[in-house]
C-alpha atoms as a PDB file:
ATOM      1  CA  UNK A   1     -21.069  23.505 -15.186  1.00  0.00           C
ATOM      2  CA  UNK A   2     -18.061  24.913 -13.990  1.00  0.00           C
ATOM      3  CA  UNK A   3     -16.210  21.470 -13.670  1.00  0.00           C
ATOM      4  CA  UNK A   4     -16.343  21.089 -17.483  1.00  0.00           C
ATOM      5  CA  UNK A   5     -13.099  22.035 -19.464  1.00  0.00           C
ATOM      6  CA  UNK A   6     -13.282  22.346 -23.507  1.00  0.00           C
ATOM      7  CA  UNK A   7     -10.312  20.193 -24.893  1.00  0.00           C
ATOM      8  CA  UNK A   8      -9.016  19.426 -28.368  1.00  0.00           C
ATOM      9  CA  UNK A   9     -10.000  22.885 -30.007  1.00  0.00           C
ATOM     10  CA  UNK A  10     -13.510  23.004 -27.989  1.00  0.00           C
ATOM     11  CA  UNK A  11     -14.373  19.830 -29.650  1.00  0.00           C
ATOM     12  CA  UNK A  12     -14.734  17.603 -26.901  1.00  0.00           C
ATOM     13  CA  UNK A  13     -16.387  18.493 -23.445  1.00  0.00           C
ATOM     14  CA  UNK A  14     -14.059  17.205 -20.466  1.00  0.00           C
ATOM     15  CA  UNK A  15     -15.044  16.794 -16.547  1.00  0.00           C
ATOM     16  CA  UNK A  16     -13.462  15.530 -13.850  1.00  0.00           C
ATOM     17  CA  UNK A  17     -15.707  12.251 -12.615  1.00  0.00           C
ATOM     18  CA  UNK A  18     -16.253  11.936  -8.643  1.00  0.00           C
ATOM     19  CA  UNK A  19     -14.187   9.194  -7.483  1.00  0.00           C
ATOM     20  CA  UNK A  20     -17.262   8.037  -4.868  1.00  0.00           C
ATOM     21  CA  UNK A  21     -18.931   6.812  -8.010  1.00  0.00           C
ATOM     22  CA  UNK A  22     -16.108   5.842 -10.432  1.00  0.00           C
ATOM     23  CA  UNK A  23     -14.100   4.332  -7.872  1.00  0.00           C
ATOM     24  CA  UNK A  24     -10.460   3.581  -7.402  1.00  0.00           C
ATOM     25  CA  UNK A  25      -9.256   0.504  -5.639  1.00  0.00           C
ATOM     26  CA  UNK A  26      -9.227   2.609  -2.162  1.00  0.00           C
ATOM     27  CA  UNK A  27     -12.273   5.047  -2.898  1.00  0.00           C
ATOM     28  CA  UNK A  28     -14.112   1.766  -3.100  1.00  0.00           C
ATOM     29  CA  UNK A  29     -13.269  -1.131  -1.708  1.00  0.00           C
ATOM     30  CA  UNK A  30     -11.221   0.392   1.316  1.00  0.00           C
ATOM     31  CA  UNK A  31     -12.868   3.918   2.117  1.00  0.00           C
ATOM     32  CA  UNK A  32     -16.568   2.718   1.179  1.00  0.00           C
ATOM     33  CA  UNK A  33     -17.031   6.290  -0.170  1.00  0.00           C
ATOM     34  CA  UNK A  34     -20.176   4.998  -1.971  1.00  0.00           C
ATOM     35  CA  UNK A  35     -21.863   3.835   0.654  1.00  0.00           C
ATOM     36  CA  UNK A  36     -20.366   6.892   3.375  1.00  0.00           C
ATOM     37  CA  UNK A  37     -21.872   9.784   1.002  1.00  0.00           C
ATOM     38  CA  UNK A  38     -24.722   7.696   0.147  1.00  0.00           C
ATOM     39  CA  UNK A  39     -23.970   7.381  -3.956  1.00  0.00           C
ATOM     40  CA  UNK A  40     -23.988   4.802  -6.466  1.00  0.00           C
ATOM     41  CA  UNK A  41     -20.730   3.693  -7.388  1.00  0.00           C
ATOM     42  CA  UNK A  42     -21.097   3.603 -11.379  1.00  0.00           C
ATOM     43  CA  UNK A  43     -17.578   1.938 -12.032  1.00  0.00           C
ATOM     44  CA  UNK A  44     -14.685   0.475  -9.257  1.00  0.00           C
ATOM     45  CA  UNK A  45     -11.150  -0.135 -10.580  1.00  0.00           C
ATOM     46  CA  UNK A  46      -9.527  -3.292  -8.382  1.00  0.00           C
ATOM     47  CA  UNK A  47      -6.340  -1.032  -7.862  1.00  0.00           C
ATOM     48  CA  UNK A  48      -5.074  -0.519  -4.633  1.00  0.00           C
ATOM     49  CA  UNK A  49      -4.673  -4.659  -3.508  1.00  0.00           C
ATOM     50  CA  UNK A  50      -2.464  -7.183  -3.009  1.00  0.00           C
ATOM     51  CA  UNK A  51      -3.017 -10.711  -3.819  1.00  0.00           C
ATOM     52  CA  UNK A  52      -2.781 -10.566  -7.851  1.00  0.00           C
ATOM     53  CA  UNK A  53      -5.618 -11.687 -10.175  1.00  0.00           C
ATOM     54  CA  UNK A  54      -7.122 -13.616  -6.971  1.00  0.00           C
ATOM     55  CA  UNK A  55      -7.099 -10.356  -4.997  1.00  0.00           C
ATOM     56  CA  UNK A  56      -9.057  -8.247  -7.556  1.00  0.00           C
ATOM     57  CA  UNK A  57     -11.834 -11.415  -8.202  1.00  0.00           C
ATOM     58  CA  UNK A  58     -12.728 -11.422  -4.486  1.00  0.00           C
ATOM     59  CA  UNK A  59     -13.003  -7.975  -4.290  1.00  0.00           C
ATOM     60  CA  UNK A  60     -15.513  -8.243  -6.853  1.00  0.00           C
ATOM     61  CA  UNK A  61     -16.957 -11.007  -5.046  1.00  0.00           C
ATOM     62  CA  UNK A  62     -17.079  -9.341  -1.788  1.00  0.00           C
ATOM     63  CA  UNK A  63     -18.987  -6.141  -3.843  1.00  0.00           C
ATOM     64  CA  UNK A  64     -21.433  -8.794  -5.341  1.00  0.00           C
ATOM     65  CA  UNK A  65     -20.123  -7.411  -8.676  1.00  0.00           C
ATOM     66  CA  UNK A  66     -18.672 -10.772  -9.884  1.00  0.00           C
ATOM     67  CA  UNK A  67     -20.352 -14.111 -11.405  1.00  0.00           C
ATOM     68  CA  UNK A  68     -19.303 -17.692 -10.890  1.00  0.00           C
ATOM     69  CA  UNK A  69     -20.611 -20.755 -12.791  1.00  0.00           C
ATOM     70  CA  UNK A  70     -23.909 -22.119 -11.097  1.00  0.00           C
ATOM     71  CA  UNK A  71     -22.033 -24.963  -9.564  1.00  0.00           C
ATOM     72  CA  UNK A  72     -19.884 -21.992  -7.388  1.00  0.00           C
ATOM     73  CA  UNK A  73     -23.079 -21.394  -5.306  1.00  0.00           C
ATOM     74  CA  UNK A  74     -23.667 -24.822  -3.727  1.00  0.00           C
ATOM     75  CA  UNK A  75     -20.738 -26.512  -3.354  1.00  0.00           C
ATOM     76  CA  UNK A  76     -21.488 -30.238  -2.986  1.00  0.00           C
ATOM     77  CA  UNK A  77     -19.762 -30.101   0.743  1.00  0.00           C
ATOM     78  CA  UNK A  78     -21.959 -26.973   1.180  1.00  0.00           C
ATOM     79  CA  UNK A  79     -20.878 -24.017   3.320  1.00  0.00           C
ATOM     80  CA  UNK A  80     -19.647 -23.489   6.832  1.00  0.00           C
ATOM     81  CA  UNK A  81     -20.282 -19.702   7.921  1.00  0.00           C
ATOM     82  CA  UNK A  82     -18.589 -18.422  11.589  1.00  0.00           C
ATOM     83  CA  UNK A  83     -19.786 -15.562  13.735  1.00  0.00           C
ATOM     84  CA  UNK A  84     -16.908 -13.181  14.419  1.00  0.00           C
ATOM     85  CA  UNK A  85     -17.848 -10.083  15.484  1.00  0.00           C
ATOM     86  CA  UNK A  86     -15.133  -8.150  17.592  1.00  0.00           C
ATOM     87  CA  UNK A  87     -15.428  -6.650  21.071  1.00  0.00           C
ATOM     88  CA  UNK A  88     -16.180  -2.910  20.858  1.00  0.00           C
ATOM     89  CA  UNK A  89     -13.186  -1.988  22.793  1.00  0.00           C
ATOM     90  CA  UNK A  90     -11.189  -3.681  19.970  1.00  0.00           C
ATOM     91  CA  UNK A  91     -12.685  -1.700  17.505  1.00  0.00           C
ATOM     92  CA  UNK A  92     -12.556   1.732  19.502  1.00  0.00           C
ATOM     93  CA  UNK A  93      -9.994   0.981  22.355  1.00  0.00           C
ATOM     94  CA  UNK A  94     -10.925   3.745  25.118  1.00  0.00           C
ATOM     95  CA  UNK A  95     -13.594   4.793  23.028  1.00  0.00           C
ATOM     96  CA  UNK A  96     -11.399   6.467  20.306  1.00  0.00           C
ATOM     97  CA  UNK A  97     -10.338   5.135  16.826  1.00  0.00           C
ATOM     98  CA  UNK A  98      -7.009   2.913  16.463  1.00  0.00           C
ATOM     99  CA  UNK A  99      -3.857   4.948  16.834  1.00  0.00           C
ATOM    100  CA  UNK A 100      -1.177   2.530  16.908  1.00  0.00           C
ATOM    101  CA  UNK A 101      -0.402  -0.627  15.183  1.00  0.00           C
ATOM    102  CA  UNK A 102      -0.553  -2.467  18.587  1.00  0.00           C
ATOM    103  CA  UNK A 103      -4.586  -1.412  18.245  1.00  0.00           C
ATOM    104  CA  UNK A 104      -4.818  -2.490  14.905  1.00  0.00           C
ATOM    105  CA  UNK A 105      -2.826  -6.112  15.211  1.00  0.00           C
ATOM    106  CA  UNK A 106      -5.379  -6.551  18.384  1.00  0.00           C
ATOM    107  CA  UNK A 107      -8.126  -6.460  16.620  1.00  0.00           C
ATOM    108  CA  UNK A 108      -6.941  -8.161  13.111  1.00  0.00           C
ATOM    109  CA  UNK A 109      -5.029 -11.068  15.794  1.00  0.00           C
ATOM    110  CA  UNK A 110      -8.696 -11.498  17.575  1.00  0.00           C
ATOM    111  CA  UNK A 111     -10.448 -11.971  14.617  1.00  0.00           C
ATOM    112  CA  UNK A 112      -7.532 -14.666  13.194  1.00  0.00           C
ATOM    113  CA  UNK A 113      -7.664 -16.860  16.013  1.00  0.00           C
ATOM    114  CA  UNK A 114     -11.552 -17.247  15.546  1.00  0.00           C
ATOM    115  CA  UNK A 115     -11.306 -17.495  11.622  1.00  0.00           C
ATOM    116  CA  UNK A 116      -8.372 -20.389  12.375  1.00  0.00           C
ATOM    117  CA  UNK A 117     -11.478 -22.592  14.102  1.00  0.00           C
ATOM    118  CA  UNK A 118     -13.657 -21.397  10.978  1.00  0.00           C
ATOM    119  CA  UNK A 119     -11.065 -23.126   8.782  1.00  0.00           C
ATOM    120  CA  UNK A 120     -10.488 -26.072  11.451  1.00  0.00           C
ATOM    121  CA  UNK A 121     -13.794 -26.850  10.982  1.00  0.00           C
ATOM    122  CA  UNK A 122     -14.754 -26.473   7.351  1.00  0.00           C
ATOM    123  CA  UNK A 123     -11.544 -29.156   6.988  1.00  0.00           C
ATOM    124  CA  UNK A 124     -13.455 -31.335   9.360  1.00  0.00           C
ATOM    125  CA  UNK A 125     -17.132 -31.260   7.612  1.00  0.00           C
ATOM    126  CA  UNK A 126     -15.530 -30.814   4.141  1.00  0.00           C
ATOM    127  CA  UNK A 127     -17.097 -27.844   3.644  1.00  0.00           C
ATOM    128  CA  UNK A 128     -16.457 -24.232   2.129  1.00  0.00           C
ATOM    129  CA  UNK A 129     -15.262 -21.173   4.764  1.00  0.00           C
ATOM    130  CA  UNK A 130     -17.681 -18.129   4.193  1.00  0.00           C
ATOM    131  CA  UNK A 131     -15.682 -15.934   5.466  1.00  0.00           C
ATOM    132  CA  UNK A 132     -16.778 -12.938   7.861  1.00  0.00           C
ATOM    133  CA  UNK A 133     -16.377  -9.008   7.473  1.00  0.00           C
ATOM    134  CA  UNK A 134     -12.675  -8.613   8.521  1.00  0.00           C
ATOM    135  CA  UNK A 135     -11.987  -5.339  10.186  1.00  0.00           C
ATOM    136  CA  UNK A 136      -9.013  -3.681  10.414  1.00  0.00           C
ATOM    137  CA  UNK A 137      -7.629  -0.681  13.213  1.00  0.00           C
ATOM    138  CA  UNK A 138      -4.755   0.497  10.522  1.00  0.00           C
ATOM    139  CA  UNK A 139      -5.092   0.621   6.677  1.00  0.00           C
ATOM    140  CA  UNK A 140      -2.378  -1.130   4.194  1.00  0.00           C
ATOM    141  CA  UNK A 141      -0.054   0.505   1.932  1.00  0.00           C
ATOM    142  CA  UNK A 142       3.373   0.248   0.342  1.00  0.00           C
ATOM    143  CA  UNK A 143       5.540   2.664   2.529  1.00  0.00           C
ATOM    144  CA  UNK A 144       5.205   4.120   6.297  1.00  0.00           C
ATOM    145  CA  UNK A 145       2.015   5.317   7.373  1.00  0.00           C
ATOM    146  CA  UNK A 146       0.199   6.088  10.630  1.00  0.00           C
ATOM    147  CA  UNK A 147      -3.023   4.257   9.519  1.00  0.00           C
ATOM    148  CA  UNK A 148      -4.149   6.241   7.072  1.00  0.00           C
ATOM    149  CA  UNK A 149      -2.109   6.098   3.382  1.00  0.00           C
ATOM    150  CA  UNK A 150      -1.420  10.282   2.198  1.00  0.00           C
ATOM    151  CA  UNK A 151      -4.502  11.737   0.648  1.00  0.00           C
ATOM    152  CA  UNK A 152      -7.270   9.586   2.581  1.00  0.00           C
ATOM    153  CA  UNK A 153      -9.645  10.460   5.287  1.00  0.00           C
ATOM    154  CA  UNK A 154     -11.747   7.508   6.205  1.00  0.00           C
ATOM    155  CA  UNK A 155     -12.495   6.860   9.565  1.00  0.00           C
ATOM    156  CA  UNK A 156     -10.909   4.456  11.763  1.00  0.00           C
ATOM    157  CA  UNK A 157     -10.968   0.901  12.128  1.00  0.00           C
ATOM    158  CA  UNK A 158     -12.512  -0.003   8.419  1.00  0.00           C
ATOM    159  CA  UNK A 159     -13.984  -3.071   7.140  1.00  0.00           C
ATOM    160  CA  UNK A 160     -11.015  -3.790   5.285  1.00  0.00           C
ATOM    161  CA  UNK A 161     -11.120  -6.458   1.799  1.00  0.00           C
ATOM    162  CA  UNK A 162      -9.740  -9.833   2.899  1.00  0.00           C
ATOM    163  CA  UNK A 163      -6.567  -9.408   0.962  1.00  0.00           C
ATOM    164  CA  UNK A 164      -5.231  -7.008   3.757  1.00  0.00           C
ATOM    165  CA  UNK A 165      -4.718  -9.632   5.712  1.00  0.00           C
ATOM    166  CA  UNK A 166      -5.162 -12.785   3.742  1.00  0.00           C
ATOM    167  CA  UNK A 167      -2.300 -13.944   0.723  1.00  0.00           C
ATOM    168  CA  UNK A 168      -5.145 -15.539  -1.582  1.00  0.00           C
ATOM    169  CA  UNK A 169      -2.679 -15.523  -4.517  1.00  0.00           C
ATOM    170  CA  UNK A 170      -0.136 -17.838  -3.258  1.00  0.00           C
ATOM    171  CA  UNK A 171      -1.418 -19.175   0.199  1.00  0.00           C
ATOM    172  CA  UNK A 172      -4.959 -19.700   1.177  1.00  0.00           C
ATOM    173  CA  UNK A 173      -6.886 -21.226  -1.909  1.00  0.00           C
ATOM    174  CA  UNK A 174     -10.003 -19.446  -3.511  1.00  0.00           C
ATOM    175  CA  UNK A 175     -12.026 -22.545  -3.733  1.00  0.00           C
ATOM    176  CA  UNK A 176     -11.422 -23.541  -0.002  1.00  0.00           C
ATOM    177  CA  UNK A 177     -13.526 -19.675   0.681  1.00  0.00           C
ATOM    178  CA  UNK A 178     -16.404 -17.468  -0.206  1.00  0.00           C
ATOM    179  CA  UNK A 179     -16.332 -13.809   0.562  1.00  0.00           C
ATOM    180  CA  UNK A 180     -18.601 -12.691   3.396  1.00  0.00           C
ATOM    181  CA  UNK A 181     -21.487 -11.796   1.179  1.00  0.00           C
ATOM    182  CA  UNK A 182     -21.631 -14.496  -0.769  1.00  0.00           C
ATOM    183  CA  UNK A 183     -25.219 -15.527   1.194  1.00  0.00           C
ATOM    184  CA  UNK A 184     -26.570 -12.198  -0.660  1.00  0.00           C
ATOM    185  CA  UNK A 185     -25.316 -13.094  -3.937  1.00  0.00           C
ATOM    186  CA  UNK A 186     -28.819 -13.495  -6.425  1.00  0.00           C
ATOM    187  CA  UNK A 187     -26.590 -16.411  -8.093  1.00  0.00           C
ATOM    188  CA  UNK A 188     -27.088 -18.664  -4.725  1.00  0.00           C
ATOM    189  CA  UNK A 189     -29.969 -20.736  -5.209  1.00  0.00           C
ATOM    190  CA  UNK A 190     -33.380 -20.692  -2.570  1.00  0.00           C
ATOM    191  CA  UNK A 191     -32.745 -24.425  -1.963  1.00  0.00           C
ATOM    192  CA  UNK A 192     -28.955 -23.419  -0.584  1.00  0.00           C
ATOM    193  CA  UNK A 193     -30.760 -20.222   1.330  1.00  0.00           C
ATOM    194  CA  UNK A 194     -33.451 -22.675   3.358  1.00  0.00           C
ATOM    195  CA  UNK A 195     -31.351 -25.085   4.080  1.00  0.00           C
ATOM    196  CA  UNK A 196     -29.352 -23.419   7.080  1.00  0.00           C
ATOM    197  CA  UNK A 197     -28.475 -24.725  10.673  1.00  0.00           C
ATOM    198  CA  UNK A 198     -27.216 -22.343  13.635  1.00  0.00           C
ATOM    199  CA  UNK A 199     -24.565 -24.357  16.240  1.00  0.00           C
ATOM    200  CA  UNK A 200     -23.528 -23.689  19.323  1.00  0.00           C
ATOM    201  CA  UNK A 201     -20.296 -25.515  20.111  1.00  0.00           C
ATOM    202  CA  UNK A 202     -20.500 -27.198  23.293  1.00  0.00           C
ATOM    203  CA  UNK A 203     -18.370 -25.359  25.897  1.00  0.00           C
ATOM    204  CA  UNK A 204     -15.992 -28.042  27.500  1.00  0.00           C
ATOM    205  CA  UNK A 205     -14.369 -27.874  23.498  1.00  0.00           C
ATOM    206  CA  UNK A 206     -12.409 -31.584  22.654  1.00  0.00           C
ATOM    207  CA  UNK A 207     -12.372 -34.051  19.635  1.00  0.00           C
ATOM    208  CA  UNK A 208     -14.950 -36.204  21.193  1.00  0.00           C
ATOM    209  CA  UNK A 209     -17.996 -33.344  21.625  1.00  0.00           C
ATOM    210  CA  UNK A 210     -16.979 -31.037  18.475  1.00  0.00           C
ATOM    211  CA  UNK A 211     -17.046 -34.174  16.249  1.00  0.00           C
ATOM    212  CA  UNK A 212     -20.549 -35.251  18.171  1.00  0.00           C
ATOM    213  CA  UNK A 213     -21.731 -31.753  17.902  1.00  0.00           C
ATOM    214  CA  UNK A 214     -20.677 -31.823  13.858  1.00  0.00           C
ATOM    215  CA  UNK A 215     -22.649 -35.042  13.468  1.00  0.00           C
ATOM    216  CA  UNK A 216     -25.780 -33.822  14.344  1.00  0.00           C
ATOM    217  CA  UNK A 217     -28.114 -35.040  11.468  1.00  0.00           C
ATOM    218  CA  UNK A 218     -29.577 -31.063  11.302  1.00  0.00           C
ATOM    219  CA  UNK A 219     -25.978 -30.030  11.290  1.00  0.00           C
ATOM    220  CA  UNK A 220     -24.955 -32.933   8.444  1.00  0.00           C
ATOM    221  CA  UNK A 221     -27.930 -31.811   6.412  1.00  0.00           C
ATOM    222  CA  UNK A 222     -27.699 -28.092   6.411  1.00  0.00           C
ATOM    223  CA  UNK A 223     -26.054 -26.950   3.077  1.00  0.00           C
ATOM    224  CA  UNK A 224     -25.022 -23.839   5.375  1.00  0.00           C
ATOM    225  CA  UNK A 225     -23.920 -24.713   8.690  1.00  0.00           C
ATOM    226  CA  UNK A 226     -23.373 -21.788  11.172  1.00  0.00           C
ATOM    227  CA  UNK A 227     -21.083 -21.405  14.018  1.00  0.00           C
ATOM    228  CA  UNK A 228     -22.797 -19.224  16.667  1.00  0.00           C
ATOM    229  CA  UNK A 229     -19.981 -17.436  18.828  1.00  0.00           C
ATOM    230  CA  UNK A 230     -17.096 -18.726  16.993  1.00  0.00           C
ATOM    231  CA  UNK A 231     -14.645 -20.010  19.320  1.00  0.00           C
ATOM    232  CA  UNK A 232     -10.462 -19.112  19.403  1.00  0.00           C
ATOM    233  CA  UNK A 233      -9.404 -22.306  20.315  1.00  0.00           C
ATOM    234  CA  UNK A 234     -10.539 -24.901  18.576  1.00  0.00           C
ATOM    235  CA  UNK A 235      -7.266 -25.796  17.279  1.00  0.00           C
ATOM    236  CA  UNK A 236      -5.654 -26.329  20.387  1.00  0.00           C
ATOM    237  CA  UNK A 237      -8.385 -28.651  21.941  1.00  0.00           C
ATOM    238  CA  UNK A 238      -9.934 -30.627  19.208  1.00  0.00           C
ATOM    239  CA  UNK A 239      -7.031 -31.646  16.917  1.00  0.00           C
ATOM    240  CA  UNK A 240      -4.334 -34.320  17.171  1.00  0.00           C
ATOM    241  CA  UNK A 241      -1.079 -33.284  17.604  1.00  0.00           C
ATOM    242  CA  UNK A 242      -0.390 -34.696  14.212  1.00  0.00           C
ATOM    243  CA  UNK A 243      -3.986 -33.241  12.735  1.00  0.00           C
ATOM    244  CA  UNK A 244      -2.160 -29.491  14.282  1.00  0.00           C
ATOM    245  CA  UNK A 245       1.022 -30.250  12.621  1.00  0.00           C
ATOM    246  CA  UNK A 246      -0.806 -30.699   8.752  1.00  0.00           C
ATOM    247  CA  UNK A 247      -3.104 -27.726   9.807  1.00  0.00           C
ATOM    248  CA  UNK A 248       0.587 -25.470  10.302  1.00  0.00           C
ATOM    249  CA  UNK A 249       1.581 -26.697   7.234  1.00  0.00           C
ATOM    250  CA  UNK A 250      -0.909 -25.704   5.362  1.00  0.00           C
ATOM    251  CA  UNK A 251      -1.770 -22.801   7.035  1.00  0.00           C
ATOM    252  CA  UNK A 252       1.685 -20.810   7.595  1.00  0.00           C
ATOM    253  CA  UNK A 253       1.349 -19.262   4.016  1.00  0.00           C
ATOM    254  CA  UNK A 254      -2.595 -18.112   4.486  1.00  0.00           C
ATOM    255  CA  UNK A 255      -1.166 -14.985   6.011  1.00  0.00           C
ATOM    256  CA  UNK A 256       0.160 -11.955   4.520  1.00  0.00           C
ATOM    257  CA  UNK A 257       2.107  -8.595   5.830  1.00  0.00           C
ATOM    258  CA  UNK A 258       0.596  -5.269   7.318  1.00  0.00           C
ATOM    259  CA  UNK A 259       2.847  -2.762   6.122  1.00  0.00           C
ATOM    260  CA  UNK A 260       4.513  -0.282   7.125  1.00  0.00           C
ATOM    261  CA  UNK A 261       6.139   1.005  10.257  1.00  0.00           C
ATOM    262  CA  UNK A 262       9.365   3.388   9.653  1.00  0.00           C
ATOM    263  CA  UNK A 263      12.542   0.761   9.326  1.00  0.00           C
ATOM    264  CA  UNK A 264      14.113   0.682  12.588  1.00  0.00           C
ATOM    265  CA  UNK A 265      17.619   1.223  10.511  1.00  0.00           C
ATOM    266  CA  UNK A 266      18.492   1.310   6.851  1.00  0.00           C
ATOM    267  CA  UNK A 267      18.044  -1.557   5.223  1.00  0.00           C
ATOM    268  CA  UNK A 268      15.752  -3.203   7.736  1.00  0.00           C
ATOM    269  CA  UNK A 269      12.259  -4.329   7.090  1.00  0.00           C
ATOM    270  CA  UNK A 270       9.244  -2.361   7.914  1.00  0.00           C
ATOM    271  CA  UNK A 271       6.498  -4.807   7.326  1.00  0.00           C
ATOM    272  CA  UNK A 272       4.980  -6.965   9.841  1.00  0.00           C
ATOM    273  CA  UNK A 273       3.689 -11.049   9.270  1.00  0.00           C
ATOM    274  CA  UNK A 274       0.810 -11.819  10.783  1.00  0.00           C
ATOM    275  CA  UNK A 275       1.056 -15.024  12.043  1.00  0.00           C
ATOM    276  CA  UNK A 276      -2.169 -17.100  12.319  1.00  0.00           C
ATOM    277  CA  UNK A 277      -0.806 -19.105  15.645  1.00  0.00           C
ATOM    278  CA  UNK A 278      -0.111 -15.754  17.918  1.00  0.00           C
ATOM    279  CA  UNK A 279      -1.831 -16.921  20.678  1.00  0.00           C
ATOM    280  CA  UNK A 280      -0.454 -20.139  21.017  1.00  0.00           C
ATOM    281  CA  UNK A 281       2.899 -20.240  23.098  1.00  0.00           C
ATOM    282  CA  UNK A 282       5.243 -21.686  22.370  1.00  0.00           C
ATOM    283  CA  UNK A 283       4.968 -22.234  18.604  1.00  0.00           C
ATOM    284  CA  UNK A 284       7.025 -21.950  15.402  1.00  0.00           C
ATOM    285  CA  UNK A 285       6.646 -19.031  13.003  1.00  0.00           C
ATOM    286  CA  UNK A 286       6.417 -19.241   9.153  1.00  0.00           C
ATOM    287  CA  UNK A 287      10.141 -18.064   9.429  1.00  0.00           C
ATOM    288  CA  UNK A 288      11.146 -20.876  11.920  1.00  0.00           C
ATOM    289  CA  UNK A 289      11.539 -18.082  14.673  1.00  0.00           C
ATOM    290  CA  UNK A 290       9.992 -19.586  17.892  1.00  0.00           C
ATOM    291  CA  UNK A 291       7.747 -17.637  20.103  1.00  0.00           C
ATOM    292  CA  UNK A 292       8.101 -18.879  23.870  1.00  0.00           C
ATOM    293  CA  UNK A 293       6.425 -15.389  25.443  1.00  0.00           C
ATOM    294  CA  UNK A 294       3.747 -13.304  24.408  1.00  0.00           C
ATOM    295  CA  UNK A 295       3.417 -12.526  20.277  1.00  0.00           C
ATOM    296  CA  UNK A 296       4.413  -8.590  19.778  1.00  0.00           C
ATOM    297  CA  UNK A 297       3.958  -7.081  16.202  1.00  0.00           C
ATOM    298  CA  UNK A 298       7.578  -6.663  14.952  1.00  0.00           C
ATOM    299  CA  UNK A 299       8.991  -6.359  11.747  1.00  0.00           C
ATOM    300  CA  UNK A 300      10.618  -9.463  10.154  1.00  0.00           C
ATOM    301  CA  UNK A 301      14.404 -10.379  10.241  1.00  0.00           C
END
């Protein structure tokens, strides 16, 4: 066809390949190009992320393009899986796409606080976070954008691969998580697959009534335990002041940056922290900044 060029003397035919099916980092795991036009992505190249060698093995995960040892698919804890599934006005506030980084830290910050009980609770039943889809209003990049990086035209919010948001190469450990298709992997064994338990946490939310709840024989049997409407707050009303104190410590390096906003002045950040605590006033940042009013995405100090 036309797209073929002759190179070295006419010896060898040259095309350009379609990036929907040979894939860059963003073509595939970020713009979903495959899946949008309908294609079969051939080959994906884990460029385009941000948490190392950690970043580009969950994408793989997440793509069900990746195999673990048998004993990675039934973890002898077994699996705790939460339902987060955001609010269609966080998604589409006013019925249009995100167009400003208040929209997208809305909808990332909504999702946090209910993936903060997800990982409350997994250290409670000893058990392994699969993690849920994780949408995103803005996209990540290395310089200023306005959601979109130069040269993409994906629509807005997009299911965006956990290491957006997540630093899974120097805070929150692989082995603590699965990626939110992990139940689809054809590695995860039948006996893991029918052994599943839906809970509802009971509504008046405290130590004494989660941890009765969590002791349910069908819930201590289940190799996959799921959390039906995955509440924000479990946190705040089921842990010990001291049990909330470890939690922080562990927890303020799970997070990583959005960036970027335009500096506000030369040599001034443009990246923003998220902060896994937003919604809890007062509290203490990663940074030791305390927040006694509402959380506001700002760029660090």
């Amino acid at each position: 066809g036309d797209r073929v060029v002759p190179m070295y003397h006419s010896a060898v035919p040259t095309a350009v390949l379609p990036v929907s099916q040979f894939c860059s980092g963003h073509t595939g795991f970020v713009q979903h190009m495959p899946e949008r036009l309908g294609k079969e992505p051939y080959a994906v190249h884990a460029t385009f992320q941000f948490a190392g060698t950690n970043g580009k093995r969950h994408r793989m995960r997440e793509w069900l393009v990746w195999e673990d040892e048998p004993a990675y698919y039934d973890p002898p804890g077994g699996l705790l899986a939460v339902d987060v599934e955001p609010p269609a006005e966080l998604l589409h506030p006013g019925g249009r796409p995100p167009s400003t980084v208040a929209h997208h830290f809305d909808l990332v910050n909504w999702q946090l606080s209910r993936i903060r009980s997800g990982l409350v609770l997994a250290e409670l039943t000893g058990r392994v976070l699969v993690m849920p889809k994780l949408w995103c209003g803005f996209d990540r990049w290395w310089a200023p954008h306005t959601g979109r990086i130069p040269g993409s035209n994906m629509p807005l919010p997009i299911q965006c691969p956990l290491d957006h948001v997540f630093n899974i190469e120097q805070g929150l450990r692989p082995d603590l998580i699965r990626a939110f298709s992990f139940l689809r992997h054809p590695r995860v064994p039948q006996t893991v697959l029918a052994s599943q338990h839906n809970l509802t946490l009971p509504a008046d939310l405290s130590a004494p009534t989660v941890t009765a709840a969590l002791k349910d024989p069908a819930a201590v049997h289940a190799k996959v335990l799921r959390i039906a409407d995955t509440p924000p707050d479990v946190y705040q009303r089921t842990l010990t002041a001291e049990q909330q104190n470890a939690f922080a410590k562990r927890a303020f390096n799970y997070l990583g940056i959005w960036c970027c906003i335009r500096p506000p002045a030369r040599g001034k950040p443009g990246h923003i922290w998220y902060d896994l605590f937003w919604d809890i006033i007062p509290h203490t940042d990663r940074w030791r900044q305390t927040w006694s009013d509402a959380w506001v995405p700002r760029p660090s100090k």
